[in-house]
Every structure is written in structure tokens, then in C-alpha cells.
C-alpha atoms as a PDB file:
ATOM      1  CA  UNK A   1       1.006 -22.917   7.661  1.00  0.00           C
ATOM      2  CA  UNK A   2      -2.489 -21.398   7.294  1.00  0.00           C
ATOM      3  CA  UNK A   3      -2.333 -18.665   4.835  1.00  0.00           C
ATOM      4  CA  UNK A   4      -6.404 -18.461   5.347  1.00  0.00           C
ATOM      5  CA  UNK A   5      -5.578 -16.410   8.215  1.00  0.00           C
ATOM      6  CA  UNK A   6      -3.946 -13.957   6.677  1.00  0.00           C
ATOM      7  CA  UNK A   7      -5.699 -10.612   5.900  1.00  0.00           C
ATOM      8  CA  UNK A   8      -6.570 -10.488   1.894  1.00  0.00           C
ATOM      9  CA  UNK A   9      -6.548  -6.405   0.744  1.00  0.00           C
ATOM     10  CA  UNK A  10      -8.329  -5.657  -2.569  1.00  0.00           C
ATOM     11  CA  UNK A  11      -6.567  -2.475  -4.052  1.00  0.00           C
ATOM     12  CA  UNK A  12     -10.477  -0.839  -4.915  1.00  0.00           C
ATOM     13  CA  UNK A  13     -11.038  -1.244  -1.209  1.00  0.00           C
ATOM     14  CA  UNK A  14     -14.367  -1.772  -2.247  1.00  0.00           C
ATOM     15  CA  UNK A  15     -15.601  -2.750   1.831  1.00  0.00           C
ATOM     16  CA  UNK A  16     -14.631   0.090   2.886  1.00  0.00           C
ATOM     17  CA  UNK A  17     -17.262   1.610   4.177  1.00  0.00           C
ATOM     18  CA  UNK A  18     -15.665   5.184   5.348  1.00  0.00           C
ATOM     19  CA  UNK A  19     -15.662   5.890   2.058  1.00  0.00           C
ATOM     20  CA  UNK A  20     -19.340   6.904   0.606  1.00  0.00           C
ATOM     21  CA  UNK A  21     -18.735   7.970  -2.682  1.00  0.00           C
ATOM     22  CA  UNK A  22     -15.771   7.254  -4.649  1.00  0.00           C
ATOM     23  CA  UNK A  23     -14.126   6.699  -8.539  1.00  0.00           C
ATOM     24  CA  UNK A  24     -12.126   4.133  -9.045  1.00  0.00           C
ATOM     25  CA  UNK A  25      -9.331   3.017 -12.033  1.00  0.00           C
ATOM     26  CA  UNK A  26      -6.352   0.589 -12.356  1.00  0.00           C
ATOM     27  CA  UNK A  27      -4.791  -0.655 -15.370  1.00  0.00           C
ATOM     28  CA  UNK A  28      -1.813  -3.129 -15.807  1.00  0.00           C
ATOM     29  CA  UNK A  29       1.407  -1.184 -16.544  1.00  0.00           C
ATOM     30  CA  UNK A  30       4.218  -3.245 -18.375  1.00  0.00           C
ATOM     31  CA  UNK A  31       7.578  -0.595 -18.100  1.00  0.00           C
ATOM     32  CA  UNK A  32      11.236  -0.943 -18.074  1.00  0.00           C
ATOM     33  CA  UNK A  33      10.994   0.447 -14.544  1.00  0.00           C
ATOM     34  CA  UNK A  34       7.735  -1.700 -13.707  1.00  0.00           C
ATOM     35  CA  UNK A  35       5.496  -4.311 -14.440  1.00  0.00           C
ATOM     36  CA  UNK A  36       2.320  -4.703 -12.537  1.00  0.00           C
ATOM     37  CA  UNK A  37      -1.258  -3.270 -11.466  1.00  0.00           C
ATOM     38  CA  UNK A  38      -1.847   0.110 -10.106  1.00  0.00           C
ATOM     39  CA  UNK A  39      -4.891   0.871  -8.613  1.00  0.00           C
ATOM     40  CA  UNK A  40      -6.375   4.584  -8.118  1.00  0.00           C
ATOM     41  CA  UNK A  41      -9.134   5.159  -5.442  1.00  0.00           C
ATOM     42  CA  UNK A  42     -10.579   9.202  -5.451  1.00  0.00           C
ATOM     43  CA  UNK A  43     -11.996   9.762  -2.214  1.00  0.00           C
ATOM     44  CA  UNK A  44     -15.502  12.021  -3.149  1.00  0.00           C
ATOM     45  CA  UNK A  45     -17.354  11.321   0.203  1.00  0.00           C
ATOM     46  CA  UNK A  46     -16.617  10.048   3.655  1.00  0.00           C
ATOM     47  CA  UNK A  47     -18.268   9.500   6.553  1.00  0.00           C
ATOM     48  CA  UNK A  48     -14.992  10.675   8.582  1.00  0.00           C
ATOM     49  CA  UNK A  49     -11.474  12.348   7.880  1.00  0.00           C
ATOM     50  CA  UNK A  50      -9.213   9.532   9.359  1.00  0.00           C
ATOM     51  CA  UNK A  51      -5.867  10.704  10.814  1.00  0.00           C
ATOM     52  CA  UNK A  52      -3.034   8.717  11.888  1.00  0.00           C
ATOM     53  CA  UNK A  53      -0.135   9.386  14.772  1.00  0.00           C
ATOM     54  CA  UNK A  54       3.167   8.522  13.684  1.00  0.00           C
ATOM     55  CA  UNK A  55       5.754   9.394  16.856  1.00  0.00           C
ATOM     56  CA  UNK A  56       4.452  13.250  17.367  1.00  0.00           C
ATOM     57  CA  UNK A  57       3.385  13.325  14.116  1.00  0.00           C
ATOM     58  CA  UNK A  58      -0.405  13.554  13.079  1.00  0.00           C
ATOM     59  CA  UNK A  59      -0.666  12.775   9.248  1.00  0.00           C
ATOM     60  CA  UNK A  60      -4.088  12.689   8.147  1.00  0.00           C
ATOM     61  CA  UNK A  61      -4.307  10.262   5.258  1.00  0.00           C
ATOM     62  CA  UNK A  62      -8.057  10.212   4.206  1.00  0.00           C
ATOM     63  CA  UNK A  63     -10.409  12.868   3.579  1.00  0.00           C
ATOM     64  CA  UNK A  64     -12.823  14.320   0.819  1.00  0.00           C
ATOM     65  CA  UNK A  65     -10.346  14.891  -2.308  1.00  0.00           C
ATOM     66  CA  UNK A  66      -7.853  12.375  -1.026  1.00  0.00           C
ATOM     67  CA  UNK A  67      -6.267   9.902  -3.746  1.00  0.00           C
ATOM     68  CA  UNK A  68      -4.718   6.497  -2.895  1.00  0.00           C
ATOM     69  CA  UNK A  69      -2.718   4.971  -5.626  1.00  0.00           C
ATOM     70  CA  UNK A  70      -1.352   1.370  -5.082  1.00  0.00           C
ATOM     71  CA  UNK A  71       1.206  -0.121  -6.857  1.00  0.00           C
ATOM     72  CA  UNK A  72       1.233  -3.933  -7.451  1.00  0.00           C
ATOM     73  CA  UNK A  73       4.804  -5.098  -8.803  1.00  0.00           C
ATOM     74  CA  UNK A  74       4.921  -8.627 -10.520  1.00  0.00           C
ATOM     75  CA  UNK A  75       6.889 -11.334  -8.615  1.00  0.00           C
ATOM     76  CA  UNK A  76       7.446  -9.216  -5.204  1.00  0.00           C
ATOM     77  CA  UNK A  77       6.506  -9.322  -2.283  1.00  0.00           C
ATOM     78  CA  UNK A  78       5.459  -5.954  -1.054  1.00  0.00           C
ATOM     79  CA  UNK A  79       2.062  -3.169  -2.104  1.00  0.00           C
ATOM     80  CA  UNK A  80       2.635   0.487  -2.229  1.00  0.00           C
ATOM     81  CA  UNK A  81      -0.002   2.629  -1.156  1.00  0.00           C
ATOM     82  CA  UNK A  82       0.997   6.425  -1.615  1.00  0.00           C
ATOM     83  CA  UNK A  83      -1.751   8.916  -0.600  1.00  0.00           C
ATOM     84  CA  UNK A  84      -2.011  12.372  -1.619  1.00  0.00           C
ATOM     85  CA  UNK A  85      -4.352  15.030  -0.045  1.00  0.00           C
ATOM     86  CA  UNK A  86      -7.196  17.395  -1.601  1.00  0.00           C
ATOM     87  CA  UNK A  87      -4.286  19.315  -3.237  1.00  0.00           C
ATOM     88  CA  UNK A  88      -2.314  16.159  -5.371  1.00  0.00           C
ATOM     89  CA  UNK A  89       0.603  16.306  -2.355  1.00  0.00           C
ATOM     90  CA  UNK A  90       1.877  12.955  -1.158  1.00  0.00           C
ATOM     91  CA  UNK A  91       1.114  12.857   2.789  1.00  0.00           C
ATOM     92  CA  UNK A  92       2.665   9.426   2.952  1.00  0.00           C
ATOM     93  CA  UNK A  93       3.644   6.390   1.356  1.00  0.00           C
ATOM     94  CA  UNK A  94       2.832   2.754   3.295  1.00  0.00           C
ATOM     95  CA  UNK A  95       4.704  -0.393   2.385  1.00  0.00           C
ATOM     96  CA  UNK A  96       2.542  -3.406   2.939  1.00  0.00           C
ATOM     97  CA  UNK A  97       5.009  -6.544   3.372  1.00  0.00           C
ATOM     98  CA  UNK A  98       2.642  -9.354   1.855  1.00  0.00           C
ATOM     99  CA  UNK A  99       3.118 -12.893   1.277  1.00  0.00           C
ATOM    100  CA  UNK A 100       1.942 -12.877  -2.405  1.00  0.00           C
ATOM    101  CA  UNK A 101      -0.509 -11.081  -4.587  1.00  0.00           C
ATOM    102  CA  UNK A 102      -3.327 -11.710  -7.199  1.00  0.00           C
ATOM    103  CA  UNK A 103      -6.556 -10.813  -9.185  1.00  0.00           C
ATOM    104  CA  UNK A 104      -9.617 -12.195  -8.445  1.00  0.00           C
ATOM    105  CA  UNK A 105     -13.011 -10.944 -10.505  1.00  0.00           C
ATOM    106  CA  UNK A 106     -10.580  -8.419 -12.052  1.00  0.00           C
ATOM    107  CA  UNK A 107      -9.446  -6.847  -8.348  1.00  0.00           C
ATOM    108  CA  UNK A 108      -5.684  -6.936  -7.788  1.00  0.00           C
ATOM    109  CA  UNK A 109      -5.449  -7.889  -4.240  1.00  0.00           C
ATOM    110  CA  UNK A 110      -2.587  -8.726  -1.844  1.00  0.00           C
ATOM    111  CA  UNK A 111      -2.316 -11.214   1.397  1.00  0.00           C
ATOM    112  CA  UNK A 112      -0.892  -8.962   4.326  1.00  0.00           C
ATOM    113  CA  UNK A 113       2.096  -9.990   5.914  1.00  0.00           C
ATOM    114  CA  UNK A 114       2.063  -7.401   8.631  1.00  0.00           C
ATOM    115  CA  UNK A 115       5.121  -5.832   8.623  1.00  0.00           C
ATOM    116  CA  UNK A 116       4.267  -2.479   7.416  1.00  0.00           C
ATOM    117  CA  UNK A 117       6.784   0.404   6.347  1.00  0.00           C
ATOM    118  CA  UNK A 118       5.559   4.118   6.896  1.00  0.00           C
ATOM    119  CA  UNK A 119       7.531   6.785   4.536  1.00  0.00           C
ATOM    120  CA  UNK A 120       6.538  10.867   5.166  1.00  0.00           C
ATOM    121  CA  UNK A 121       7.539  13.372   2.690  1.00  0.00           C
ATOM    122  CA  UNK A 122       9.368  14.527   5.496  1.00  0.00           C
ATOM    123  CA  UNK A 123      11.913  11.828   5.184  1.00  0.00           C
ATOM    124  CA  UNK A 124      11.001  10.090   8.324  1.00  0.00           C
ATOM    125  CA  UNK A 125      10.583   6.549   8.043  1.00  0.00           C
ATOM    126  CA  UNK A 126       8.394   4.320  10.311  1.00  0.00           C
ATOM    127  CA  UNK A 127       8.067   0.374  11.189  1.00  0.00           C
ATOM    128  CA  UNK A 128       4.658  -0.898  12.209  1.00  0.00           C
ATOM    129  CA  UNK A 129       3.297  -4.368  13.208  1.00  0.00           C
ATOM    130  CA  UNK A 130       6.476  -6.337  14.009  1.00  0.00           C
ATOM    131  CA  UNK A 131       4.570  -7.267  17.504  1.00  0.00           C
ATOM    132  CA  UNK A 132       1.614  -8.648  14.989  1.00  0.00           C
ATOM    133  CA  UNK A 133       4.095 -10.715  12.513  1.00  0.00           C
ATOM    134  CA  UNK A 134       5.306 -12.197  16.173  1.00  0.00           C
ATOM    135  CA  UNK A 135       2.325 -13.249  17.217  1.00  0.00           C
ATOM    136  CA  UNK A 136       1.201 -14.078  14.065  1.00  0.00           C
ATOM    137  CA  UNK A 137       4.100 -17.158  14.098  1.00  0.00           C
ATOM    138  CA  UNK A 138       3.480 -17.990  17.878  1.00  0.00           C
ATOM    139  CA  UNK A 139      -0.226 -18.387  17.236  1.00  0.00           C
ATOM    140  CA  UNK A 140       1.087 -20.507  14.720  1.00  0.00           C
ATOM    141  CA  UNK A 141      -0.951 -17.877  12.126  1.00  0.00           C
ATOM    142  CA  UNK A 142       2.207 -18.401  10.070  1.00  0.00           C
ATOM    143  CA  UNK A 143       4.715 -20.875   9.875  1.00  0.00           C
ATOM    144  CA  UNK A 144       8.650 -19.857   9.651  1.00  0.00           C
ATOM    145  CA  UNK A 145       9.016 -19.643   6.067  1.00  0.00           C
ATOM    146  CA  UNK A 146       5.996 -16.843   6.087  1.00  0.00           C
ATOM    147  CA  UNK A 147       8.055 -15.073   9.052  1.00  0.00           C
ATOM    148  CA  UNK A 148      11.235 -15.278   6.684  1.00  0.00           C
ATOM    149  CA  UNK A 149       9.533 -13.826   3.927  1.00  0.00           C
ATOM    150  CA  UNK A 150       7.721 -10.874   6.070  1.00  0.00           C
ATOM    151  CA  UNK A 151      11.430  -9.958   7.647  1.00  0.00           C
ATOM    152  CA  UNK A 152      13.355 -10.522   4.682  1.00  0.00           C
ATOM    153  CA  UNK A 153      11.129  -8.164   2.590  1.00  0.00           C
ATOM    154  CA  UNK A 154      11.256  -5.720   5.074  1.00  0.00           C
ATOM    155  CA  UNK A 155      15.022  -5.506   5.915  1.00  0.00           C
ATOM    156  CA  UNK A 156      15.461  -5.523   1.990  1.00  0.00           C
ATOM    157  CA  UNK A 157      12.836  -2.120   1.276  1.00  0.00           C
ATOM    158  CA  UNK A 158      14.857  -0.384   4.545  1.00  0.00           C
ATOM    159  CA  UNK A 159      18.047  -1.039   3.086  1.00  0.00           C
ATOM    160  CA  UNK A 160      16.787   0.295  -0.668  1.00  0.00           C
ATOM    161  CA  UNK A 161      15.286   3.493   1.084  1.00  0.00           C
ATOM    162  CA  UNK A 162      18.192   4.439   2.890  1.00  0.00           C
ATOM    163  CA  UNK A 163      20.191   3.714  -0.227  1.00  0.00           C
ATOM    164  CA  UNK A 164      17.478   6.149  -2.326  1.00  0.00           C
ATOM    165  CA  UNK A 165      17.221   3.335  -4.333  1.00  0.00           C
ATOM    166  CA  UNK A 166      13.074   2.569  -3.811  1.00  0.00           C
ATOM    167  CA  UNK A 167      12.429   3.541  -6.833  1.00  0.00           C
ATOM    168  CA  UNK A 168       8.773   2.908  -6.806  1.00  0.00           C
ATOM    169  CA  UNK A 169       8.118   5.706  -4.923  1.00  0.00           C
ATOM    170  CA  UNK A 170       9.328   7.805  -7.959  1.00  0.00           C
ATOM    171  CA  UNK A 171       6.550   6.798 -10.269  1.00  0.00           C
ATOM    172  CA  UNK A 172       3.665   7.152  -8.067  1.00  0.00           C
ATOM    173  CA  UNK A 173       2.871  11.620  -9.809  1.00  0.00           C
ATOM    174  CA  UNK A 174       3.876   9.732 -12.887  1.00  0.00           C
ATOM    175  CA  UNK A 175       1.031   6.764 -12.310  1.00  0.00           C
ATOM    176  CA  UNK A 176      -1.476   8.690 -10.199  1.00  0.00           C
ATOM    177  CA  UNK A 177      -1.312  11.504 -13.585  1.00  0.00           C
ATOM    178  CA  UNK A 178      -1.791   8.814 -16.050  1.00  0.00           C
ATOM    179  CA  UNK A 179      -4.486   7.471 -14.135  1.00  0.00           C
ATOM    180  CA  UNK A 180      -6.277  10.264 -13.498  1.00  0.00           C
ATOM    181  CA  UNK A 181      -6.344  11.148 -17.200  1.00  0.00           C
ATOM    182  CA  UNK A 182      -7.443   8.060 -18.463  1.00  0.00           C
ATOM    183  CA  UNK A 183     -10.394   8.649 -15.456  1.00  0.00           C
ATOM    184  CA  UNK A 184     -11.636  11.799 -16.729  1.00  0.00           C
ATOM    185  CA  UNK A 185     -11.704  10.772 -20.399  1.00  0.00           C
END
């Protein structure tokens, strides 16, 4: 296994160069309902709204007073991104399946495992990038254990959002508030 290959995401997003002009927080939360990073990226500038299709859905997800806030929890192996638009209302929320997570020069970053879970408001729930994590292990990108972990994960998040049990996506207005206080102070 060659976990080089695998695509390293920093939660500040900092090479991202749609973005022109942006503030940026995160801060290490340590609750009974979770422990890890959360990272808060306010979108001030952009070169370009950036919209997404989803089915017949168009969702855009980035665009001048946009807010992504991603959660990091301690010991699993999944990232949520939820973004919220211009007026603090959650367009989506995006799963990222990863193989494991970290901080490097103080930037909480994860390793992508492809698999990718899509959640509207709406209630509609979306699977991306199962054809990647495929030929991710016949390229021999990633071994079988990597492939276990990626479908594991996922089956394990669908099962706790059709249960309502996800609770992570109940804390991100809790997290993105906190965050945005202790920005503007």
C-alpha cells in the first residue's frame, strides 16, 4: 500500500486559489459529544461562485459570504465539511471517508479516501466516488485493507443517517457560532 498517493486536504484550504480573500479560525474542541478540530473558512472574495449538480439538483456551495466549517473527530475515520451560504443556512453537508487524519505546522488535515457522502437540507442523501475508491485498489493506489476501511466507514455513516443518529451534523450552528465569535473578538 502507498498511502503517498492519496490526496492530503488541509481544513484552511489554504491552496485554494478560488478563494481571494478569506478569514480563517479552528480551535480544538474537547466535549462529551466531541473531541477534535474544527476548522472555519469565511469566504470574503472569489474569483468564481462554484456550483455543484447533485441528480437535478444545482446546490451552489461557494460564493462571497459562504462559510465552510469542518469537523475533525479524534480516532475516526471520516471529515465533515458543512457549508452555509451568505445568509448562515446550511446548503449541504459532505462526508469525506479518509484513511486517517493529522496536524502538521498547526493545520488539521485529512488523507482522502474517496468515498464521499453528500447530505442536502432537503434530506436527500448522495454517494460520490465509489468508481475512484475502485480504481484506486486496481491501480493498486490502495491495498485491501485501505478499500475495507473506505467501505466500512461509509456503510457505517449511511446506516447512522438513516437512523438520525449522525449526530455531528447537529453541532455544526453550535461550532460555526462559537467560531465565529471567537473570530470577531
Amino acid at each position: 500500500m502507498n498511502d503517498s498517493k492519496l490526496k492530503r486536504k488541509y481544513g484552511d484550504r489554504a491552496d485554494w486559489n478560488r478563494v481571494v480573500q478569506r478569514e480563517f479560525i479552528q480551535d480544538f474542541f474537547d466535549e462529551m459529544d466531541f473531541k477534535g478540530y474544527v476548522t472555519l473558512l469565511k469566504v470574503i472574495e472569489i474569483t468564481e461562485p462554484l456550483d455543484v449538480q447533485y441528480g437535478d439538483k444545482t446546490v451552489r456551495i461557494v460564493d462571497e459570504g459562504y462559510t465552510w466549517l469542518q469537523h475533525f473527530p479524534e480516532g475516526a475515520s471520516h471529515s465533515l465539511t458543512t457549508m452555509f451560504n451568505s445568509e448562515g443556512e446550511i446548503v449541504q453537508w459532505y462526508i469525506d471517508i479518509c484513511y486517517r487524519m493529522g496536524i502538521e505546522n498547526s493545520r488539521p488535515w485529512i488523507d482522502d479516501l474517496f468515498l464521499d457522502i453528500i447530505i442536502l437540507p432537503s434530506g436527500d442523501v448522495f454517494h460520490k466516488d465509489a468508481d475512484e475508491l475502485e480504481l484506486a485498489l486496481s491501480s493498486g493506489s490502495i491495498d485491501e485493507d485501505l478499500y475495507k476501511i473506505a467501505t466500512s466507514e461509509a456503510i457505517s455513516i449511511k446506516k447512522r443517517i438513516e437512523a438520525d443518529e449522525f449526530d455531528l451534523l447537529y453541532l455544526s450552528k453550535v461550532h460555526k457560532e462559537f467560531l465565529e465569535r471567537k473570530l470577531s473578538s
